[in-house]
N, C-alpha and C. Protein backbone atom coordinates (compact mmCIF):
# COMPACT_ATOMS: atom_id res chain seq x y z
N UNK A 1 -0.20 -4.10 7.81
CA UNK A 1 0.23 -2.74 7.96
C UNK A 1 0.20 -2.05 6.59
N UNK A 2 -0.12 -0.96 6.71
CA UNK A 2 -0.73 -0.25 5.39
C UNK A 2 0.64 0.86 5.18
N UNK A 3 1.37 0.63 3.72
CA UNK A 3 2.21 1.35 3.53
C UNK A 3 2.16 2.97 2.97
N UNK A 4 2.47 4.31 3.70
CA UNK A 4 2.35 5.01 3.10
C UNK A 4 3.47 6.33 2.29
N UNK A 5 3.24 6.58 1.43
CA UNK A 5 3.91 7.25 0.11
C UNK A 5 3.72 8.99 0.43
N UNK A 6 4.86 9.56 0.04
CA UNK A 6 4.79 10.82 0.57
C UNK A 6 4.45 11.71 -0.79
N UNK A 7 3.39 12.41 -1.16
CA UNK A 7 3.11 12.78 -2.74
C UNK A 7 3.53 14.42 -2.55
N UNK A 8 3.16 14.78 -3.44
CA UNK A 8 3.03 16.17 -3.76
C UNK A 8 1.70 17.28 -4.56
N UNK A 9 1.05 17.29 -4.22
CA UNK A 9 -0.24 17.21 -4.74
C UNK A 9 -0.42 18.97 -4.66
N UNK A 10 -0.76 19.55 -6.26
CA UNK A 10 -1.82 20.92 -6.51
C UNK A 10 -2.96 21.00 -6.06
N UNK A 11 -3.64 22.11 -5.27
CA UNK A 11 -4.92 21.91 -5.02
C UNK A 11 -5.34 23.22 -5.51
N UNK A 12 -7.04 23.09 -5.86
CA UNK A 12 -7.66 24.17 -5.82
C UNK A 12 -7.60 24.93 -4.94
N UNK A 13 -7.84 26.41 -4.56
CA UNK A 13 -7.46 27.08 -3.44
C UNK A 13 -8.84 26.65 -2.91
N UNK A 14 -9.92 26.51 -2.77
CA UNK A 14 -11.23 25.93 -2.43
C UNK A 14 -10.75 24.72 -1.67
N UNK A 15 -10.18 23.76 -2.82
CA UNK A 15 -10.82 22.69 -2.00
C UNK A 15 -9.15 22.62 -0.52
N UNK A 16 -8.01 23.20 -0.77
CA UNK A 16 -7.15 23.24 0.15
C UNK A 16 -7.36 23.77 1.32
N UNK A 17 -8.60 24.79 1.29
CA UNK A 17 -9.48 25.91 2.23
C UNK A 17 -9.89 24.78 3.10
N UNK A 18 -10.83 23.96 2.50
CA UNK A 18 -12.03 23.08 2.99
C UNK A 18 -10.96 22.44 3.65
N UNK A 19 -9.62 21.68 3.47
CA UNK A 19 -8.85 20.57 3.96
C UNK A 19 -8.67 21.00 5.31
N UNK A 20 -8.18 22.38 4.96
CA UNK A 20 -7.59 22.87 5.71
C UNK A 20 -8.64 23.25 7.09
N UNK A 21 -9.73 23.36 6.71
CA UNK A 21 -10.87 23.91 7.73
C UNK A 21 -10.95 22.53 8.95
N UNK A 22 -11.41 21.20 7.94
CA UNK A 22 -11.40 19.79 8.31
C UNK A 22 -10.26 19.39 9.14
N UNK A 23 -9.40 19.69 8.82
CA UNK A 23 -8.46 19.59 9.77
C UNK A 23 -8.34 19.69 11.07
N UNK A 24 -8.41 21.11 10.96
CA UNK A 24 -8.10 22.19 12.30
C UNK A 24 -9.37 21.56 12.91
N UNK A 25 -10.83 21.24 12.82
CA UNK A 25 -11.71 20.86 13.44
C UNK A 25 -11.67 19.29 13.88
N UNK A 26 -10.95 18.56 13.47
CA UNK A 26 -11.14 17.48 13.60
C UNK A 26 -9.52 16.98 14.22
N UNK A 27 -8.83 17.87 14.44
CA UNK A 27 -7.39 17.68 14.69
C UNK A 27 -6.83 16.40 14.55
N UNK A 28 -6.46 16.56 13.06
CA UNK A 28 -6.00 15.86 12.47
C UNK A 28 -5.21 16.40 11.17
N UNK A 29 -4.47 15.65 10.48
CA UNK A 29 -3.14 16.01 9.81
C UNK A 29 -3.86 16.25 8.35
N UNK A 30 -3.48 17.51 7.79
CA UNK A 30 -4.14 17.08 6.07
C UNK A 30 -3.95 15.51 5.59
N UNK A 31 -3.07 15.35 5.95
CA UNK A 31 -2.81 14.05 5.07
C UNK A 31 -3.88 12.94 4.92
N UNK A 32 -4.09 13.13 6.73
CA UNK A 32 -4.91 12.31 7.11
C UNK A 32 -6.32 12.32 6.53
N UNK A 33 -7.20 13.58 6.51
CA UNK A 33 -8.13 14.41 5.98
C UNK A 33 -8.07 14.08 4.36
N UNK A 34 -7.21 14.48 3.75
CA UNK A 34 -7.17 13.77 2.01
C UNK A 34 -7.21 12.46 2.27
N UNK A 35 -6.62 11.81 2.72
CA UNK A 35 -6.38 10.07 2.30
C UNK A 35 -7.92 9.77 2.70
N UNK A 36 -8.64 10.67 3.77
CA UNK A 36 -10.30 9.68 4.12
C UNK A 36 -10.73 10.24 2.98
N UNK A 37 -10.89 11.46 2.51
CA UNK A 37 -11.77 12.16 1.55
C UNK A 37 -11.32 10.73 0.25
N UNK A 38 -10.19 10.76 0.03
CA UNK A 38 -10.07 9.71 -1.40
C UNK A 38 -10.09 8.02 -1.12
N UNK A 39 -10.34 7.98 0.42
CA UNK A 39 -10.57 6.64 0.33
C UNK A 39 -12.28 6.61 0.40
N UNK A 40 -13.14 7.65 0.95
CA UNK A 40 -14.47 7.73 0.75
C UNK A 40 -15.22 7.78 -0.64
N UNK A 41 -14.27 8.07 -1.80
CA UNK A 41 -14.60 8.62 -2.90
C UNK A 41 -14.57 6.65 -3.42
N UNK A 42 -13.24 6.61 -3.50
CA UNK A 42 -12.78 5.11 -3.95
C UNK A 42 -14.26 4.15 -3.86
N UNK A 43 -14.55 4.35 -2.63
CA UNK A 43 -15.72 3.08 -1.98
C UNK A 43 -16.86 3.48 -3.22
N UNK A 44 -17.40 4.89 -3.30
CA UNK A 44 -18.32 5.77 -3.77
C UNK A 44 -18.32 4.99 -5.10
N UNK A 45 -17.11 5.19 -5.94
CA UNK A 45 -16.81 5.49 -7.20
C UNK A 45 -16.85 3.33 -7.46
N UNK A 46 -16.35 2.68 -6.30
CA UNK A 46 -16.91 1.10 -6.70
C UNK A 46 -18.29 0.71 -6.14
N UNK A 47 -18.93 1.28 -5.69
CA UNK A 47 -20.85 1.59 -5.26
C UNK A 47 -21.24 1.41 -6.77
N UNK A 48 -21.03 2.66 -6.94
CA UNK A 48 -21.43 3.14 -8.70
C UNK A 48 -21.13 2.35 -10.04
N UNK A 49 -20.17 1.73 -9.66
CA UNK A 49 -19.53 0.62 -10.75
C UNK A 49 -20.63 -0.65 -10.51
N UNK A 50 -20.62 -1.03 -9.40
CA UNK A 50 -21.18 -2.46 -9.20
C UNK A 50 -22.98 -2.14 -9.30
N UNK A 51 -23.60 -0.98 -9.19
CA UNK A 51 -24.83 -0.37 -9.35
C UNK A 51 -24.95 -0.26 -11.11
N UNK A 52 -24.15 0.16 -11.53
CA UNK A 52 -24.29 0.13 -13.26
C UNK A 52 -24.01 -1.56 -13.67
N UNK A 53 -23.44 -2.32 -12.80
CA UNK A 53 -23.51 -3.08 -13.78
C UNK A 53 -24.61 -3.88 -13.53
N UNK A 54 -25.36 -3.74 -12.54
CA UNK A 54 -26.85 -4.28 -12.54
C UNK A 54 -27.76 -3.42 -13.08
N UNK A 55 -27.72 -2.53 -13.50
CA UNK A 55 -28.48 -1.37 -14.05
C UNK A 55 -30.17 -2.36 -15.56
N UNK A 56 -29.37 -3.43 -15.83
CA UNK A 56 -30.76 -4.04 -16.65
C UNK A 56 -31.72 -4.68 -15.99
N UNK A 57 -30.52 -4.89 -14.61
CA UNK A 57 -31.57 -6.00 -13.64
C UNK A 57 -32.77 -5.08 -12.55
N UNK A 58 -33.72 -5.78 -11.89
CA UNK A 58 -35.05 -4.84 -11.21
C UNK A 58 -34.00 -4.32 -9.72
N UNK A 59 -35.11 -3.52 -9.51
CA UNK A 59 -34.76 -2.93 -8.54
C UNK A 59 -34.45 -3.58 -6.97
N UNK A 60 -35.07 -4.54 -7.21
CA UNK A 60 -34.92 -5.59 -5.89
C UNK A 60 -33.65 -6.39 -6.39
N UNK A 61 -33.03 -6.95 -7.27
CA UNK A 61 -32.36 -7.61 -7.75
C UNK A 61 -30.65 -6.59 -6.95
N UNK A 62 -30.76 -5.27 -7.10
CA UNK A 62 -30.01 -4.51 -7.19
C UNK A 62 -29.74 -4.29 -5.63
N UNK A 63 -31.17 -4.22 -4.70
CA UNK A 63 -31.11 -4.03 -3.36
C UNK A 63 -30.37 -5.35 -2.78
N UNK A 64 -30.61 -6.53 -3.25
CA UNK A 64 -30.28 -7.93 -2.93
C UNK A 64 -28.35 -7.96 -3.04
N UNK A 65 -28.33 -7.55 -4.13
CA UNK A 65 -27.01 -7.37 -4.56
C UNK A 65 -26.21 -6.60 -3.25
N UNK A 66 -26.28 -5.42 -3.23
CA UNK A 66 -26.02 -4.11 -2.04
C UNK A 66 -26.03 -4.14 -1.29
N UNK A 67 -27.06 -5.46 -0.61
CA UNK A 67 -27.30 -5.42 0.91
C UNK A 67 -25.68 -6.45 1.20
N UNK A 68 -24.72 -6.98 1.10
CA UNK A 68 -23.86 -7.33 1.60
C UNK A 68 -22.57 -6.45 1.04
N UNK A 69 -22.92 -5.02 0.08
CA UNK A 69 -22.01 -4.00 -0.46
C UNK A 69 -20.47 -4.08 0.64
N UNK A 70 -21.04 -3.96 1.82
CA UNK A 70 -19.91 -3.29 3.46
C UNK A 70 -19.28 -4.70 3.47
N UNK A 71 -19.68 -5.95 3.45
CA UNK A 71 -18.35 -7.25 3.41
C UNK A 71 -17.99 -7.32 2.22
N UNK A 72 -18.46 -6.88 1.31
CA UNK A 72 -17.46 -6.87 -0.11
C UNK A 72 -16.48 -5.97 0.14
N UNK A 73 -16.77 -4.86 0.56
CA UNK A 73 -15.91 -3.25 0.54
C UNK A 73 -14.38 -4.32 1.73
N UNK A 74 -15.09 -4.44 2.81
CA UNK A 74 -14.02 -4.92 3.90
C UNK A 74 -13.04 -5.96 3.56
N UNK A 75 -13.54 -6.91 2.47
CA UNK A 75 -12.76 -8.24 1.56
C UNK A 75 -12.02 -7.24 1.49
N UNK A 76 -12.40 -6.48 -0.17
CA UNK A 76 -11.41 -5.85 -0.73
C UNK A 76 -10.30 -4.81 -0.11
N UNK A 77 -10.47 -4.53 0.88
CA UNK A 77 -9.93 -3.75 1.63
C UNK A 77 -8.46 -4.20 2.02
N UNK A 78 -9.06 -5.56 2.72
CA UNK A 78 -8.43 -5.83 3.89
C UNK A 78 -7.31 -7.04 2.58
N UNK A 79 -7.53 -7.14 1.17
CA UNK A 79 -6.85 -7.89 0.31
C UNK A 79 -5.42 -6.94 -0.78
């Protein structure tokens, strides 16, 4: 069970617009709507980490690596 924390968070008036749009279309709670947007980013932002650090190695080396990216992501997830 995944524990959650009640924040307080500034937004750009932009990007609170967009939350807010996502929301109402997808009926669902901002909260809900931020926590996917920053858990989509999270995955993004360790893609990019584990892609740089093969960055000397070939390009197949890198695809080889990536192709099991989604059971690494789900380990870490679910740890």
């Amino acid at each position: 069970m995944r524990v959650k924390n009640a924040v307080s968070v500034t937004l750009d008036q932009n990007n609170l617009q967009f939350v807010e749009k996502i929301a109402k279309q997808e009926k669902k709670s901002k909260s809900e709507i931020v926590d996917y947007i920053l858990s989509v980013y999270r995955k993004f932002r360790l893609k990019k980490e584990v892609i740089a650090g093969f960055k000397s190695q070939t390009k197949t080396d890198v695809k080889d690596a990536m192709s099991d990216f989604n059971d690494y992501l789900n380990i870490v997830e679910n740890n």
